[in-house]
Protein backbone atom coordinates (compact mmCIF):
# COMPACT_ATOMS: atom_id res chain seq x y z
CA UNK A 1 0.00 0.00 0.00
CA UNK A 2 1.04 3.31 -0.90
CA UNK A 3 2.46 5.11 2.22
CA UNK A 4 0.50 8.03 3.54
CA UNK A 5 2.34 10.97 3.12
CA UNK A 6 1.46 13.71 6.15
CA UNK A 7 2.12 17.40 6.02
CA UNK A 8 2.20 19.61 8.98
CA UNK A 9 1.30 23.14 8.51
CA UNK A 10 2.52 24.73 11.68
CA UNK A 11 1.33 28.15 12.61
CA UNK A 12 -0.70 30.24 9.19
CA UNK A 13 -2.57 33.33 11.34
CA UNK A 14 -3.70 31.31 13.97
CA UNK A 15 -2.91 33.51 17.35
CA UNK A 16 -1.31 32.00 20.47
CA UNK A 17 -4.53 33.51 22.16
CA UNK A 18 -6.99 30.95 20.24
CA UNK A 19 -4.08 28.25 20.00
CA UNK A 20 -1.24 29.08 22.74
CA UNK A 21 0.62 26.13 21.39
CA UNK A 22 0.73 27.73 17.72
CA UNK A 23 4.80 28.80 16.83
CA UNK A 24 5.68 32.02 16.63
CA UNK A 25 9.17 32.81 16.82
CA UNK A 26 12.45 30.70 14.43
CA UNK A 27 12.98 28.59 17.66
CA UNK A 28 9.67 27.57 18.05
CA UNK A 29 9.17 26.88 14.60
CA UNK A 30 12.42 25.17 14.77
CA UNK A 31 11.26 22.56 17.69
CA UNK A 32 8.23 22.01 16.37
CA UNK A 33 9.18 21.19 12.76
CA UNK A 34 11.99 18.51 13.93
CA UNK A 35 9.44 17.09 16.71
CA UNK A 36 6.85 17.10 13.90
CA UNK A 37 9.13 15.26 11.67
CA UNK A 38 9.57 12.79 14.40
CA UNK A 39 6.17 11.93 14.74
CA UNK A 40 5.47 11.56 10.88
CA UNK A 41 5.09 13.99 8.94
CA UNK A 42 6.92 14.10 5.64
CA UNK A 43 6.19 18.00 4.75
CA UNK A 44 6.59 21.21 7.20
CA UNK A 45 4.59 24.21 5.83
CA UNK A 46 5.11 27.35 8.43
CA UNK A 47 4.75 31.27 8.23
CA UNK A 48 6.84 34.22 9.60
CA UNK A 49 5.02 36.91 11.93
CA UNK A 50 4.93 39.53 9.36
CA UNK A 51 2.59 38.99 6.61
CA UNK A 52 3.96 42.03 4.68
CA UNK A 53 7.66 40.91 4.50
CA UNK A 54 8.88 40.50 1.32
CA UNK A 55 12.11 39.33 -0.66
CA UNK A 56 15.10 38.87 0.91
CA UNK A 57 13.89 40.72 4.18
CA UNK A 58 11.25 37.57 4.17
CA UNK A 59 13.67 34.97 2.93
CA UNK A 60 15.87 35.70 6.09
CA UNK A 61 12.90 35.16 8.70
CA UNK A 62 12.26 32.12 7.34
CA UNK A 63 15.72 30.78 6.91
CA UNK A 64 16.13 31.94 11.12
CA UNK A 65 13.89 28.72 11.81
CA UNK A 66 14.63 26.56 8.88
CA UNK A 67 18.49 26.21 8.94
CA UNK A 68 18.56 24.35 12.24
CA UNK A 69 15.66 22.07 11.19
CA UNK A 70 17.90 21.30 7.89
CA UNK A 71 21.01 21.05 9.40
CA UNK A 72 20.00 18.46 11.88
CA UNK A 73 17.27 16.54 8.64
CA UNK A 74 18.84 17.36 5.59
CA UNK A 75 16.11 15.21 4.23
CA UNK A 76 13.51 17.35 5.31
CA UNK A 77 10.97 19.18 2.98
CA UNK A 78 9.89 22.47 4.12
CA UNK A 79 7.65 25.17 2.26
CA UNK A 80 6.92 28.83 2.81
CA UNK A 81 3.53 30.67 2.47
CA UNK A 82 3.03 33.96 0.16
CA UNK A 83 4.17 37.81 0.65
CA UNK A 84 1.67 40.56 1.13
CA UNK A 85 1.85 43.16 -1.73
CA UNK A 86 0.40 43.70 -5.66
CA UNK A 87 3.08 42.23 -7.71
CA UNK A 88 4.52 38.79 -8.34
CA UNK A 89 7.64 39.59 -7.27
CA UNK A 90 6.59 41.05 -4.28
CA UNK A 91 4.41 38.03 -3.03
CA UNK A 92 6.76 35.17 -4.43
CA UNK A 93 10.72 36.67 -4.85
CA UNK A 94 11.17 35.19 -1.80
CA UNK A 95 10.82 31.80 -2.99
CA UNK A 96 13.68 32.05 -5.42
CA UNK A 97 16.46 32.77 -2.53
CA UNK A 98 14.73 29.99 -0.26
CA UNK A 99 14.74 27.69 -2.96
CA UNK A 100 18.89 27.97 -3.05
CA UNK A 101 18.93 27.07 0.29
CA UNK A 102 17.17 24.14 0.07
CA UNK A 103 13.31 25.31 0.03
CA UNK A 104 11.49 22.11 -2.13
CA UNK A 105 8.26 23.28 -2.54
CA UNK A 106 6.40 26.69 -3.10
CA UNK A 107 2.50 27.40 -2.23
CA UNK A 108 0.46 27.79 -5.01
CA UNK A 109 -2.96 28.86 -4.87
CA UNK A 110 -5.06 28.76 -8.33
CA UNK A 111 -7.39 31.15 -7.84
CA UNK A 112 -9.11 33.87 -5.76
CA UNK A 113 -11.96 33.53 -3.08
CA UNK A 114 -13.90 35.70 -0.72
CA UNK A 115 -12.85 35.67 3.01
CA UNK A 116 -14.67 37.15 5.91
CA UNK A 117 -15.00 37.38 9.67
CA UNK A 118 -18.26 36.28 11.42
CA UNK A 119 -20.63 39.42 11.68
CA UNK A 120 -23.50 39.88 14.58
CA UNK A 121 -25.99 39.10 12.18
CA UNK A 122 -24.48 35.95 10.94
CA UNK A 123 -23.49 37.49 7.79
CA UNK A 124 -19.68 38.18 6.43
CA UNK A 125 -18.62 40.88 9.01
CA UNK A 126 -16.67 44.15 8.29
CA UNK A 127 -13.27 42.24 8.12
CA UNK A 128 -13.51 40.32 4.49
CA UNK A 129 -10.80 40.46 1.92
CA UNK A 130 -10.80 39.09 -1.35
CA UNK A 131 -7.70 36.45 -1.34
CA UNK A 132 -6.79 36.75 -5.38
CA UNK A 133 -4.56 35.29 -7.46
CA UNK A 134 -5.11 36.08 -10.85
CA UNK A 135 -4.56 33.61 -13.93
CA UNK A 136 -2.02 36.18 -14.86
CA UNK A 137 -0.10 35.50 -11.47
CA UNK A 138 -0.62 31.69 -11.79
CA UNK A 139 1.16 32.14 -14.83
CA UNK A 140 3.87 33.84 -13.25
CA UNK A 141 4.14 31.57 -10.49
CA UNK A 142 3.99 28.47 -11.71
CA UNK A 143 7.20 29.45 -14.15
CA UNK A 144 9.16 30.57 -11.01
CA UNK A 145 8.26 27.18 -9.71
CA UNK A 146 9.54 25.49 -12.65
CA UNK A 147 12.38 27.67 -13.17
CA UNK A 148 13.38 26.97 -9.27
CA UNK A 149 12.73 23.09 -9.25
CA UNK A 150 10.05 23.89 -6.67
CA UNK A 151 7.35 21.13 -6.33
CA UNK A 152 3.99 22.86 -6.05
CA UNK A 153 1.54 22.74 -3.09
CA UNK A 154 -1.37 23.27 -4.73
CA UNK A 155 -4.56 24.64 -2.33
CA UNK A 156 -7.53 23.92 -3.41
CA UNK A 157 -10.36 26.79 -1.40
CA UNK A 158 -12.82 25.99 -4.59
CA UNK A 159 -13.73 23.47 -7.22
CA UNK A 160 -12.51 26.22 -9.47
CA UNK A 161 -8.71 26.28 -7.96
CA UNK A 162 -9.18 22.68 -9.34
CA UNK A 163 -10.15 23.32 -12.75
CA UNK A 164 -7.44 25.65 -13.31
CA UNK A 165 -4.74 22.97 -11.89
CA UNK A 166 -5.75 20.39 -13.92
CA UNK A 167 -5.95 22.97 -16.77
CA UNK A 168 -2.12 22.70 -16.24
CA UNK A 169 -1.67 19.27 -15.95
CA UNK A 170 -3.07 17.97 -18.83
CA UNK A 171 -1.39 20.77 -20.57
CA UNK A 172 2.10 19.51 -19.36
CA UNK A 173 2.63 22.65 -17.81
CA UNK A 174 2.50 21.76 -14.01
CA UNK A 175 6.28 21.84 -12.52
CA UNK A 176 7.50 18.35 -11.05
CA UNK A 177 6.44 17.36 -7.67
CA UNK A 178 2.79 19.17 -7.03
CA UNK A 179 0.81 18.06 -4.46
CA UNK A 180 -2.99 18.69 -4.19
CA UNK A 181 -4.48 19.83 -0.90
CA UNK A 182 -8.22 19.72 -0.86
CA UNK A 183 -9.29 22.74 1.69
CA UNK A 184 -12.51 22.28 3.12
CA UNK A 185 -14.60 24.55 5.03
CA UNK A 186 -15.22 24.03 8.43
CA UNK A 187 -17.50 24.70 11.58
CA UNK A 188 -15.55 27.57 12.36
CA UNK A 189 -14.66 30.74 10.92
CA UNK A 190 -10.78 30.93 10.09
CA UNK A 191 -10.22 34.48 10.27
CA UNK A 192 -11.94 34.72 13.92
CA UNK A 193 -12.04 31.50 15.17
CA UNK A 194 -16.11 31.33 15.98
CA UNK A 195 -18.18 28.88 15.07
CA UNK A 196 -19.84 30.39 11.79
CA UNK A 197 -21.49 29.91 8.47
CA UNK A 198 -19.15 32.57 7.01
CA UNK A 199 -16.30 30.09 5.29
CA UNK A 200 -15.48 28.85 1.80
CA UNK A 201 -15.34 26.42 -0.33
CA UNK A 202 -16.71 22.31 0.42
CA UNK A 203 -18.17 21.13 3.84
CA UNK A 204 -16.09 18.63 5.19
CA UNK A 205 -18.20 15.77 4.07
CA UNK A 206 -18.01 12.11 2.21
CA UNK A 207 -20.09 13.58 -0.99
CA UNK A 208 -18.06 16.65 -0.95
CA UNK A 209 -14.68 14.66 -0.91
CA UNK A 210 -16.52 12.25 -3.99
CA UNK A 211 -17.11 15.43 -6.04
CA UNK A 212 -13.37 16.28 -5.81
CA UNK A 213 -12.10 12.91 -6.76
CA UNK A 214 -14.89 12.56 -9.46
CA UNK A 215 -13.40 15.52 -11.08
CA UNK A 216 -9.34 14.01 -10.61
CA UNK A 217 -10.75 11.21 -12.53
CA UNK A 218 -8.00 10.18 -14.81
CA UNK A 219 -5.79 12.61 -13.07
CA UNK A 220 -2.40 11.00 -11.53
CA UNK A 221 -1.91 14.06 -9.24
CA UNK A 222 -1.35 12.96 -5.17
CA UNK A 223 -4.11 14.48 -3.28
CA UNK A 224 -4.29 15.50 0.52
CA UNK A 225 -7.09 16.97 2.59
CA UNK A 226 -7.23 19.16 5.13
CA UNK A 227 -9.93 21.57 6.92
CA UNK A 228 -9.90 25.02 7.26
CA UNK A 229 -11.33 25.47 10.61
CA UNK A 230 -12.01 22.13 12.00
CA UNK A 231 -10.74 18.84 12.95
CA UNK A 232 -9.26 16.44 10.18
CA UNK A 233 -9.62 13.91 12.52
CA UNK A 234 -12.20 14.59 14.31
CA UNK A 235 -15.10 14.47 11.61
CA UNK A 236 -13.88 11.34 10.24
CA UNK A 237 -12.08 13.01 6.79
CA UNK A 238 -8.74 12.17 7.44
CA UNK A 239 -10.31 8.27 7.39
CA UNK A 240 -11.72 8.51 4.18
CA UNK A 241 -8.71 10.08 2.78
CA UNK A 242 -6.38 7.50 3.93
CA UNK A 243 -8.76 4.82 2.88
CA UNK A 244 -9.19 6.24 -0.28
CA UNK A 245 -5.17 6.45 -0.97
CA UNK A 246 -4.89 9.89 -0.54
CA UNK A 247 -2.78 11.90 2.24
CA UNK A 248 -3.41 14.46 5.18
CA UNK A 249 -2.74 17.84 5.85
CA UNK A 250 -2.79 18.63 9.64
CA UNK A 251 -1.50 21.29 12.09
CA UNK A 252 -2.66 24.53 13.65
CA UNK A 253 -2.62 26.95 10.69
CA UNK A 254 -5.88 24.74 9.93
CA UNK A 255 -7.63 23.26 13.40
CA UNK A 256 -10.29 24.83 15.45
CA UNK A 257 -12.25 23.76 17.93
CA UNK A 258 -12.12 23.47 21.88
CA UNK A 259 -9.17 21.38 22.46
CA UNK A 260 -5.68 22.97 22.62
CA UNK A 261 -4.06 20.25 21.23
CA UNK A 262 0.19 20.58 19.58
CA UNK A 263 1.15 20.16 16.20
CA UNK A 264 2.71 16.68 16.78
CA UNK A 265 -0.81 15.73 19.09
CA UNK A 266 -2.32 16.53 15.63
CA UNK A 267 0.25 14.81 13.45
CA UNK A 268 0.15 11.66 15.61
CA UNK A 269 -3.62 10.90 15.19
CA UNK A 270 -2.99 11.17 11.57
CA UNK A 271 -0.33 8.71 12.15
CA UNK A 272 -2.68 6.39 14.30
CA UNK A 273 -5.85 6.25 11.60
CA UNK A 274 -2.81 5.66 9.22
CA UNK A 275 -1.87 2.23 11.48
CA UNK A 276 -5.37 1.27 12.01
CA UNK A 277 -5.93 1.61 8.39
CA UNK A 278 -2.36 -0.86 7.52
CA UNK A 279 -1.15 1.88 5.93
CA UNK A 280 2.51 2.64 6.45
CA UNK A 281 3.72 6.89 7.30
CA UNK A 282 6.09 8.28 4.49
CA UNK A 283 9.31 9.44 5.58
CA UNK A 284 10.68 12.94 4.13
CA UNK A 285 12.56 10.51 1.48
CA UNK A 286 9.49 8.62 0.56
CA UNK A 287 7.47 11.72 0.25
CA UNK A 288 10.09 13.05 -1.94
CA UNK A 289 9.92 9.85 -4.47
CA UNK A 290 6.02 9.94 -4.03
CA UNK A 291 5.90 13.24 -5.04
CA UNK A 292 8.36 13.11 -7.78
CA UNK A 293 10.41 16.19 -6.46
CA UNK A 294 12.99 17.25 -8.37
CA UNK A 295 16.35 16.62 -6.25
């Protein structure tokens, strides 16, 4: 059986207030991406505290809590998030100088989708951004990726992130090494952390997860899931992933609910399903060959 490949995605915007075990600072993100490691996970996905850094000024805060996790797991594959401002460069430069150090994948997200906090009425509150990437950028990006060897993380917010992918794909345009990550919606809002209607994309349900696959049909792409605000776990889709043969995304950028749980809690009860399913966790190595990434 295919061995389940588990990526942890450390930290994203969630606050130590709502999650005080989130990591903040480059030795917390250290420790938690080598215990992480330890417990099974095969990618580490993390975020600096300061959305608006770009280029090398971003590449260095990242590096600050990377270069000890490489230089004691060489092996290890480890991804940054986007930049805040309006042009390619600005939002993904940063990439290209990580990549030299031994960054192996970039985030790439195919689209654009409406994101709001949970108002008193139950509607999108005053807080909402639109989260965009145009096709224009996805252009862009996806030849950085290429040019850099990057494998891409591909997040999937809307069936429509997945059209454009596969667009890509069967054009033979998709750099080696991309990885699929189904984001569902979950019971709570991921800008606020209340439980809300205000979300995105897919419930975190067996039909919804069906309609995804129906429309990989064909497709040779490795798929994860994960759930934006909610348990993986906990609501039974990290089961039907991993019985399914595809993988998990797990970690505190993602969860909410009323536990307080650690990233490695989280990555060992992905592990666990994994073992009470027979199916064996993926090493950084064997997520590497699973995933094709360039070396």
């Amino acid at each position: 059986m295919t061995p389940l490949m588990i990526e942890a995605a450390l930290n994203g915007a969630t606050p130590k207030s709502r999650q005080p075990h989130t990591p903040k600072s480059p030795a917390e993100i250290t420790a938690d991406a080598l215990a992480c490691l330890e417990a099974g996970a095969g990618v580490v996905h993390s975020h600096i505290d300061g959305y608006g850094e770009t280029g090398d000024v971003a590449s260095e805060a990242y590096w600050a809590g990377w270069a000890p996790v490489l230089q004691a797991r060489p092996d290890a594959i480890l991804y940054a998030t986007v930049a805040g401002g309006k042009s390619p460069e600005d939002r993904f430069g940063h990439y290209r100088t990580l990549a030299r150090r031994g960054m192996r994948m970039g985030a790439l997200d195919p689209g654009s989708v409406n994101l709001a906090n949970h108002g008193e009425d139950g509607l999108p509150g005053k807080t909402s951004f639109v989260y965009q990437t145009s096709y224009k950028d996805i252009a862009w990006l996806n030849d950085l990726l290429a040019a850099e060897q990057l494998g891409p993380s591909i997040a999937i917010y809307e069936p429509g992130f997945l059209r454009a992918t596969l667009a890509y794909h069967r054009a033979g345009k998709l750099p080696a090494g991309a990885f699929v990550k189904f984001y569902f919606g979950g019971a709570y809002n991921m800008l606020d952390g209340q439980e809300s209607n205000v979300t995105f994309g897919l419930p975190p349900t067996e039909k919804a997860l069906e309609a995804y696959l129906e429309m990989m049909e064909g497709c040779d792409l490795p798929w994860a899931v994960t759930i934006f605000g909610g348990c993986v776990t906990e609501t039974g889709l990290a089961r039907m992933a991993i019985e399914r043969g595809g993988h998990v995304r797990v970690g505190l950028e993602d969860y909410a609910g009323p536990r307080t749980p650690s990233n490695v809690e989280l990555v060992q009860e992905v592990a666990e399903i994994a073992r009470a399913c027979g199916r064996p966790v993926a090493t950084s190595a064997q997520t590497a060959e699973l995933l094709k990434l360039p070396a």
